[in-house]
Protein backbone atom coordinates (compact mmCIF):
# COMPACT_ATOMS: atom_id res chain seq x y z
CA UNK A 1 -54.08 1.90 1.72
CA UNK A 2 -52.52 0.86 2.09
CA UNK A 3 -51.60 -1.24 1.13
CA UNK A 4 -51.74 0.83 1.92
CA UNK A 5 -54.33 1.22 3.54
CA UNK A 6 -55.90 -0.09 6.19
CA UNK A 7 -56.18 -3.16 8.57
CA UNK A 8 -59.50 -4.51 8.35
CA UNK A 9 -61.22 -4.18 11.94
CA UNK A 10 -64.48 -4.69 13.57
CA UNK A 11 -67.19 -1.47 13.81
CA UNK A 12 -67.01 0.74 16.96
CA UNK A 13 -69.92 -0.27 19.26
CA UNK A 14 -72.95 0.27 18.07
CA UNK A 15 -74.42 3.25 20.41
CA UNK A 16 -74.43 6.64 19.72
CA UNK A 17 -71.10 8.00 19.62
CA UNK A 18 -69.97 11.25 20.75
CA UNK A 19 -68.39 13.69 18.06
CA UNK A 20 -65.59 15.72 17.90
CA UNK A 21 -65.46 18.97 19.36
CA UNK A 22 -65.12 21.44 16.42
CA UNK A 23 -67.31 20.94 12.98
CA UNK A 24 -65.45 20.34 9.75
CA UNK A 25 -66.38 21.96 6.39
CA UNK A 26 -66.07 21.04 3.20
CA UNK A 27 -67.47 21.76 -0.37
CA UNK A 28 -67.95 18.53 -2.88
CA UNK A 29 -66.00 18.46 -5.70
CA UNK A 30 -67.02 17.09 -8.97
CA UNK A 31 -65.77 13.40 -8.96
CA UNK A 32 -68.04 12.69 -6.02
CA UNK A 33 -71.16 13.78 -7.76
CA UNK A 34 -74.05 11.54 -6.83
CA UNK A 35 -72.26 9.59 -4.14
CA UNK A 36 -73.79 8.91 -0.66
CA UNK A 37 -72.97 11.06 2.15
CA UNK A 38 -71.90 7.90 4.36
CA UNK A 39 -69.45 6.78 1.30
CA UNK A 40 -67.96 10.46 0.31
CA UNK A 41 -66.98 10.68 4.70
CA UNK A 42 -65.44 7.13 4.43
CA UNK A 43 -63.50 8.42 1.57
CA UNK A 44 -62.60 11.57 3.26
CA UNK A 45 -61.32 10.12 6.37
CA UNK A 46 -60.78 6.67 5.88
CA UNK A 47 -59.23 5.95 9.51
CA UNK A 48 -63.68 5.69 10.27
CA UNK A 49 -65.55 3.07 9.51
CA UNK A 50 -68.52 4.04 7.20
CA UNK A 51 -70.69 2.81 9.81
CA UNK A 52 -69.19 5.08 12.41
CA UNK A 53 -70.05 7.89 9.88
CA UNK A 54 -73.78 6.13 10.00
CA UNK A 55 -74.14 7.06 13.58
CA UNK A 56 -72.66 10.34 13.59
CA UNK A 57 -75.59 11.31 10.76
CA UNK A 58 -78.01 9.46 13.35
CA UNK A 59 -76.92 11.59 15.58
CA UNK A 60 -77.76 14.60 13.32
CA UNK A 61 -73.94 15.06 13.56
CA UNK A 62 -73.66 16.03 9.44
CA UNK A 63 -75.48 18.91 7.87
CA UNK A 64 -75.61 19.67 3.97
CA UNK A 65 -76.06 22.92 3.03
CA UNK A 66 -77.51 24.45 6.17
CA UNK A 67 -79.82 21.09 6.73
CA UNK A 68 -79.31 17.81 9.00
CA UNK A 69 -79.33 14.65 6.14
CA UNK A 70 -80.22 11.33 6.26
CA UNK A 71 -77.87 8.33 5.39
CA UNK A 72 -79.25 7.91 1.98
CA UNK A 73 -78.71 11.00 1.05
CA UNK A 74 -76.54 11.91 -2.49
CA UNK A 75 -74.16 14.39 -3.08
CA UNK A 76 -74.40 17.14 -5.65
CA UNK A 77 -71.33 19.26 -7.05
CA UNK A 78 -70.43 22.42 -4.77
CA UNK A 79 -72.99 20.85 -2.03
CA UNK A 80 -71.47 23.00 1.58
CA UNK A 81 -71.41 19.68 3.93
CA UNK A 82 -70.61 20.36 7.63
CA UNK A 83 -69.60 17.30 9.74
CA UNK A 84 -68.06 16.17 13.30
CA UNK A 85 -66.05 13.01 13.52
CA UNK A 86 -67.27 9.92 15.32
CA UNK A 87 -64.82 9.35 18.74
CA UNK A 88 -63.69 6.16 19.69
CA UNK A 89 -65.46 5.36 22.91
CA UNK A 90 -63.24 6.67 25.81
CA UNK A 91 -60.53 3.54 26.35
CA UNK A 92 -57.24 4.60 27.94
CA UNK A 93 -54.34 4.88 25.42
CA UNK A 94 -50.97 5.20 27.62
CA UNK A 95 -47.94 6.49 26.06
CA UNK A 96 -45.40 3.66 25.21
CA UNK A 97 -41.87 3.80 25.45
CA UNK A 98 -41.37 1.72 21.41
CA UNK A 99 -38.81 2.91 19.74
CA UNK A 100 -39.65 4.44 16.59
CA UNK A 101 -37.26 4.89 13.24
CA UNK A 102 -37.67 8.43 12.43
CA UNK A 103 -37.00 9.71 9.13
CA UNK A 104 -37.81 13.16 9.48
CA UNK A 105 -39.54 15.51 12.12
CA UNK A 106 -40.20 18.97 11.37
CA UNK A 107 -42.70 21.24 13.24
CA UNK A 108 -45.38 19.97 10.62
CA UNK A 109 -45.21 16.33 10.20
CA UNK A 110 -42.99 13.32 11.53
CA UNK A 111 -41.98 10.65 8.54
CA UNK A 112 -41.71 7.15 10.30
CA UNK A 113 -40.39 3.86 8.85
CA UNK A 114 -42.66 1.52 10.80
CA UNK A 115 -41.84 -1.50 11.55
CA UNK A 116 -43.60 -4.83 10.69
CA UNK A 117 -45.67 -6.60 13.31
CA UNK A 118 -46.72 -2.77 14.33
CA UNK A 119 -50.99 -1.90 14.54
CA UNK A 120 -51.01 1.67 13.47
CA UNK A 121 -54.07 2.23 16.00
CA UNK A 122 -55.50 0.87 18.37
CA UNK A 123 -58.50 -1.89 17.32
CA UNK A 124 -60.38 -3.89 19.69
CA UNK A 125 -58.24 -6.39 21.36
CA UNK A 126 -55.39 -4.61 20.08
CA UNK A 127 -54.78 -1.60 22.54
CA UNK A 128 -51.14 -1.84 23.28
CA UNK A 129 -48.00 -1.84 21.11
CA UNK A 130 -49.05 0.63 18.65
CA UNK A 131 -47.62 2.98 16.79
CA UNK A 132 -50.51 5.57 17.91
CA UNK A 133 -49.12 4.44 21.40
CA UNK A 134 -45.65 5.13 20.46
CA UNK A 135 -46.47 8.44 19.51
CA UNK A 136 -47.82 9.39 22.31
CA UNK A 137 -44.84 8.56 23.85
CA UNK A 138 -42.16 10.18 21.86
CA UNK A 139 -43.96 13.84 20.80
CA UNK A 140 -45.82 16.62 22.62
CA UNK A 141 -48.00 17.76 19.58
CA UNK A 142 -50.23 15.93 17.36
CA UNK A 143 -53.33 16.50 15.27
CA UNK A 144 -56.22 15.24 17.26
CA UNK A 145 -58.61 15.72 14.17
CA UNK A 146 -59.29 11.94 13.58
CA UNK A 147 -59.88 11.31 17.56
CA UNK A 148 -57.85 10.76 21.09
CA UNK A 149 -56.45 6.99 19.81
CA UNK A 150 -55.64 8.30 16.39
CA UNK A 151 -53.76 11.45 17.49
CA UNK A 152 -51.71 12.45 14.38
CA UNK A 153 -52.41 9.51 12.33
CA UNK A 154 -53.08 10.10 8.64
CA UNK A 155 -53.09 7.00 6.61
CA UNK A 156 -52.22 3.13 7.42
CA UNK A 157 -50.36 0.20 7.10
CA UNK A 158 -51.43 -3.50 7.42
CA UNK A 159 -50.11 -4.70 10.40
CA UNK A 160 -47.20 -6.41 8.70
CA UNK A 161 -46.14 -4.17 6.33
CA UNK A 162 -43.44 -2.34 6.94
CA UNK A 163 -42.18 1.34 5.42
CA UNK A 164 -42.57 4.89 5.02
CA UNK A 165 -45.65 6.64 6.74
CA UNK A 166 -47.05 10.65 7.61
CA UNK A 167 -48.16 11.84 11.13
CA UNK A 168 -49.05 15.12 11.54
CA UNK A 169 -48.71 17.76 14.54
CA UNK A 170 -51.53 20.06 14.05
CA UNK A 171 -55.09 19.57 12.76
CA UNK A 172 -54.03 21.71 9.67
CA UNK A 173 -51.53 20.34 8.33
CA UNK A 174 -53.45 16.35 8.84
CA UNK A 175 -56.53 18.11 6.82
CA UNK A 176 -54.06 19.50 4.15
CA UNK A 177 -52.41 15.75 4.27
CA UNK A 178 -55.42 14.29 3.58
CA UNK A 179 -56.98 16.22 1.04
CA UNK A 180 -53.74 15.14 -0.79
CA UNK A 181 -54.51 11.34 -0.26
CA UNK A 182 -58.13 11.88 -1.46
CA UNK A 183 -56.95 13.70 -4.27
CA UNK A 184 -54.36 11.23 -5.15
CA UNK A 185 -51.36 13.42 -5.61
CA UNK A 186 -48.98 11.20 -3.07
CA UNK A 187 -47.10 9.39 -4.56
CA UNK A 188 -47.08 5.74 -2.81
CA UNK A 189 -44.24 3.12 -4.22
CA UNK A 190 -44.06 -0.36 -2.75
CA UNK A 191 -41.79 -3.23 -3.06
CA UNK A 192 -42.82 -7.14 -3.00
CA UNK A 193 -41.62 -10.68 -3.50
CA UNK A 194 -44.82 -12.92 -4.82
CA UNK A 195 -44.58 -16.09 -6.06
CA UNK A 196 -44.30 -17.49 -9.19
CA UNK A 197 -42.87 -15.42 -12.02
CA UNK A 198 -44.83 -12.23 -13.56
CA UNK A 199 -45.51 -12.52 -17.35
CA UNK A 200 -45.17 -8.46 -17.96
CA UNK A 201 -42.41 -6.22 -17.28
CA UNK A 202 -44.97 -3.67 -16.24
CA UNK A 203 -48.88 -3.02 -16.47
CA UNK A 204 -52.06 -2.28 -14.86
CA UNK A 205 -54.47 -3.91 -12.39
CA UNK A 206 -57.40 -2.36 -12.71
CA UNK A 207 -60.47 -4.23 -10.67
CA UNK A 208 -62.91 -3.23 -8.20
CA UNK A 209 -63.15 -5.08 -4.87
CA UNK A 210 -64.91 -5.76 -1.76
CA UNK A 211 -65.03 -7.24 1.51
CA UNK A 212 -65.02 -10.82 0.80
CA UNK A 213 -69.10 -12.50 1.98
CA UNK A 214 -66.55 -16.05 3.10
CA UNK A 215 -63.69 -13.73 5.08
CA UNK A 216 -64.50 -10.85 6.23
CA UNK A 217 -61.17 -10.35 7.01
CA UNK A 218 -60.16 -10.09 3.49
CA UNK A 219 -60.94 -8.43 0.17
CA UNK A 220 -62.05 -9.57 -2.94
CA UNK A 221 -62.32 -8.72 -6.59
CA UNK A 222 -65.47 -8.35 -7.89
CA UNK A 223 -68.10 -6.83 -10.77
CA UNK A 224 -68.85 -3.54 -10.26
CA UNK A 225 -71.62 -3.16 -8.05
CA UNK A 226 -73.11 -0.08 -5.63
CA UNK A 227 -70.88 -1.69 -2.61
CA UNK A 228 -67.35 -2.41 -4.30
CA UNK A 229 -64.94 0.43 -5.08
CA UNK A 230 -62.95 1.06 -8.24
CA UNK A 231 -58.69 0.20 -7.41
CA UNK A 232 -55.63 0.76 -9.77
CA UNK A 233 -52.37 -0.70 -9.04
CA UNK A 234 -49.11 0.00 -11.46
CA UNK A 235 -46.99 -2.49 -11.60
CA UNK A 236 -43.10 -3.08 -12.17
CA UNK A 237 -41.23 -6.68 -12.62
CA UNK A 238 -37.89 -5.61 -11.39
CA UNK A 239 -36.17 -9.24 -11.23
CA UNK A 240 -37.63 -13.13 -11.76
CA UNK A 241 -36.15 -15.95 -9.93
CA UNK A 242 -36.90 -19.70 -10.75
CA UNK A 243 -40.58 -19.99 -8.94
CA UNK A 244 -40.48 -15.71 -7.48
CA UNK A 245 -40.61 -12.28 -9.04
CA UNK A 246 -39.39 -8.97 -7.01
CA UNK A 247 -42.21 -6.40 -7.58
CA UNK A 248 -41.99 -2.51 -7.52
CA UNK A 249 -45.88 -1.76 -7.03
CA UNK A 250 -47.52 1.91 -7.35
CA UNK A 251 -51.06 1.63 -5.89
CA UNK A 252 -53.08 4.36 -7.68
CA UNK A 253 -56.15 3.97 -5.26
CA UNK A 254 -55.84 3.11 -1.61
CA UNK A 255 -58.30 0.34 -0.89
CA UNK A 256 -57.78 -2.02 2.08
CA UNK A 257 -55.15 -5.07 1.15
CA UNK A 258 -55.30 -3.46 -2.47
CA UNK A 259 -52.06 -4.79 -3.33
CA UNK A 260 -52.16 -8.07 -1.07
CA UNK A 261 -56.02 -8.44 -3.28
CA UNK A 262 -54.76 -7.11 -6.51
CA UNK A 263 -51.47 -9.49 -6.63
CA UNK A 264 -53.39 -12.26 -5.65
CA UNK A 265 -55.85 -12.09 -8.40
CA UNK A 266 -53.17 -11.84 -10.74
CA UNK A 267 -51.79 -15.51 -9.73
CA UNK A 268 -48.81 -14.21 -7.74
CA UNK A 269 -49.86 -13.72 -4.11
CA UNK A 270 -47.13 -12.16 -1.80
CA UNK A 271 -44.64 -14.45 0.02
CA UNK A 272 -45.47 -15.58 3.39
CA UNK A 273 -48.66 -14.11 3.53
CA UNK A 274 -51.35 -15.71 5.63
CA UNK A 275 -54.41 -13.84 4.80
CA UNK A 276 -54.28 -14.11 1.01
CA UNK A 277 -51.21 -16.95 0.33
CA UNK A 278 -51.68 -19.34 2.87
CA UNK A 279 -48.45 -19.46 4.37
CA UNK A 280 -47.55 -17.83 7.41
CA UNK A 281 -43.58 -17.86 6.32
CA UNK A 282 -41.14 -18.60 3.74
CA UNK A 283 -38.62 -21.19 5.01
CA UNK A 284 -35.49 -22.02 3.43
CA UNK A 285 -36.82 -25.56 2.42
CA UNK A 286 -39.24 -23.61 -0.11
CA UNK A 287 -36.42 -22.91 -2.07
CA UNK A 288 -33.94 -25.91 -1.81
CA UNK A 289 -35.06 -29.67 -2.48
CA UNK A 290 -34.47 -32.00 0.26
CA UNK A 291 -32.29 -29.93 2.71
CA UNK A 292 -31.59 -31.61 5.68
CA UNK A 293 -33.99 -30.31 8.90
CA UNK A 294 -31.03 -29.00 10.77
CA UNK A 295 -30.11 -26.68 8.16
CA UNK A 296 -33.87 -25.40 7.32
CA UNK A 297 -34.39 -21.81 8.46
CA UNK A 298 -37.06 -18.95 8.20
CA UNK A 299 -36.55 -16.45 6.25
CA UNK A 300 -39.41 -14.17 6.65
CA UNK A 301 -42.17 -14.76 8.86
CA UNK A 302 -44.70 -12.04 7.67
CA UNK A 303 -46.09 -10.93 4.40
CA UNK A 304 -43.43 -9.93 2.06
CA UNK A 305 -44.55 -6.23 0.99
CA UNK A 306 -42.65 -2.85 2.08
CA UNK A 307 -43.57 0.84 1.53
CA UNK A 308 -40.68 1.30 -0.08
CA UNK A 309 -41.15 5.17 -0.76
CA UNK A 310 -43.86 8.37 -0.42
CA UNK A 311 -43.99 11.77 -2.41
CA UNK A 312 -46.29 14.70 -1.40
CA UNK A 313 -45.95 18.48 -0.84
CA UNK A 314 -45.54 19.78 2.37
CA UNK A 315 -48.56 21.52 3.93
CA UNK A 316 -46.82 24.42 5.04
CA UNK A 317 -43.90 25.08 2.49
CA UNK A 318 -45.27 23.82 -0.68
CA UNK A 319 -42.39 21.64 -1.17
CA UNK A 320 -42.25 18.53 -2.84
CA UNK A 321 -40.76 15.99 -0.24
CA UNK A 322 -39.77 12.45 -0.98
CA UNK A 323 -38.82 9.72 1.36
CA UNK A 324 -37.43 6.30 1.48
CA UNK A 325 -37.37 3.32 3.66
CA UNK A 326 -34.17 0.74 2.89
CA UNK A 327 -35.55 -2.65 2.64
CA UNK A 328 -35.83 -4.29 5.90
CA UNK A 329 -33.72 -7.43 7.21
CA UNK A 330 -36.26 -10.49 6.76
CA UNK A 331 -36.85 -9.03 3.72
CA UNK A 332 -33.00 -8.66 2.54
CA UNK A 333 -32.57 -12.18 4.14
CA UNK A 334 -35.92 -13.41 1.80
CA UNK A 335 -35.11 -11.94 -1.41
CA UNK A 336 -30.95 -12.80 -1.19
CA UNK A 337 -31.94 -16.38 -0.26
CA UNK A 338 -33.96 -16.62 -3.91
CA UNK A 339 -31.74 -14.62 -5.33
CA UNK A 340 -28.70 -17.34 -4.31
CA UNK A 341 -30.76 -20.43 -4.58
CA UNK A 342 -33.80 -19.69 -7.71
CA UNK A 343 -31.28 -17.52 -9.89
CA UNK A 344 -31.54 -18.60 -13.55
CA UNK A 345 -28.68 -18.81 -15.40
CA UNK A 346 -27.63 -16.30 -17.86
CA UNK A 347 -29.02 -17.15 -21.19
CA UNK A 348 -26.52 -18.91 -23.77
CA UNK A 349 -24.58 -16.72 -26.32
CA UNK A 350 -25.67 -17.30 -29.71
């Protein structure tokens, strides 16, 4: 996710929670044959942890075909499941006045280019400056579906990525929003500088992952095993510098740090990524030998990744709609620098 999708963050407390209001229904489709209940909610609504999902079925909050289940239990094909989401315990979320860069707003759905160093909800510790804040702020109506501190939010972003991202209005139009995510016919296209340059002009990561047993703040790749999950990530070489490759990425899953996990395991971790690279910045210096200190500079002080574009139909109208976010400045000023200073020259005519 996001890549798209989502921050890693700590599990909700661990009482009972309350539900949502109104049940949600839903009939399994074939590809989920034989998962767990827990795992096939996660999947559904991925903004909830799969142990928040553990203490709504505690709760006897989930009912398969007319019957309360237990966390164990495994899905069959055409199964009727009936479900209430877990709410965040009761915190207040005030409206803050952030301005937001708004690519379009309809009565349906709100396209935003977020910017970096933005939490897309709040997490604990991390309750103001949020784009879920912002929200509130700046529109009357949003879906309340995925809870009071997720009002209208869809899908994520790390923290420091920046780029295109969905909020919806109405509970409708989120559930219709979602079911496209979970079906995987969105269209997600990112853009990256990593280091080193990429053998390929293009191919396929295919791996599953996992939260990393060392870090639980990061993923991992790993063998396939009952608690990883299955991630696909397209990839383009658009340029290669001397040391740095500019990356168009299509992520065809939406795993947490997929594409942070998935270039990293290829040998080419994104530019000034802490988490997965090591380096909280890319400074000038990284490029040229011996500059003098007073001319050293940062160029970009967060992980080097963008959603650079998004594709899906629109819930109400049918219509395909496609959006793009320009590259942002740090990342202009990143990728001109190596561009200017790691350009190789043009190859000798024969």
């Amino acid at each position: 996710m996001t890549d798209e999708v989502p921050e890693i963050e700590p599990d909700e407390p661990a009482e009972t929670p309350e539900v949502s209001d109104g049940p949600l229904k839903v009939v399994v489709e074939a590809r989920a044959h034989g998962w767990r209940i827990d795992h096939y909610l996660t999947r559904l609504h991925p903004n909830f942890s799969r142990a928040a999902f553990q203490r709504v079925i505690d709760a006897k909050g989930v009912i398969v075909n007319g019957l309360p289940v237990k966390i164990a239990r495994r899905l069959r094909v055409n199964d009727c499941v009936e479900f209430r989401l877990p709410e965040i315990p009761d915190r207040t979320l005030p409206p803050e006045d952030i301005p937001l860069n708004i690519l379009y707003d309809d009565d349906s759905l709100i396209v935003i280019n977020k910017a970096a160093n933005m939490i897309v909800h709040p997490g604990r510790g991390n309750y103001l400056g949020t784009l879920a804040g912002a929200l509130q702020f700046h529109f009357d109506k949003l879906s309340d579906v995925a809870g009071k501190h997720r009002a209208g939010i869809v899908h994520r972003l790390d923290r420091d990525t920046s780029g295109v991202l969905v909020v919806a209005k109405d509970n409708t139009v989120h559930a219709h929003l979602s079911s496209q995510f979970e079906q995987r016919t969105v269209d997600k296209e990112y853009r990256a500088i990593v280091w080193g340059e990429v053998s390929f002009d293009r191919d396929f990561i295919e791996t599953h992952v996992r939260v990393s047993q060392r870090n639980r703040e990061r993923m991992m790749v790993c063998p396939e095993s009952g608690n990883s999950r299955f991630a696909a990530t397209f990839y383009e070489t658009l340029e290669r510098h001397n040391g740095f490759s500019f990356m168009r990425l299509c992520p065809q899953t939406g795993r947490t740090h997929q594409l942070r996990v998935h270039l990293h395991h290829l040998g080419h971790p994104v530019v000034a990524d802490r988490l997965y690279e090591g380096h909280a910045a890319l400074w000038m210096s990284d490029l040229i030998e011996n500059l003098p200190d007073e001319e050293d500079e940062i160029l970009i002080q967060r992980q080097a990744l963008h959603a650079f574009r998004l594709c899906f139909d629109h819930p109400v109208t049918g219509k395909r709609l496609e959006f793009e976010a320009p590259l942002p400045e740090d990342f202009m000023k990143a990728l001109t620098a190596i561009r200017t200073h790691r350009a190789k020259p043009a190859p000798k005519r024969k």
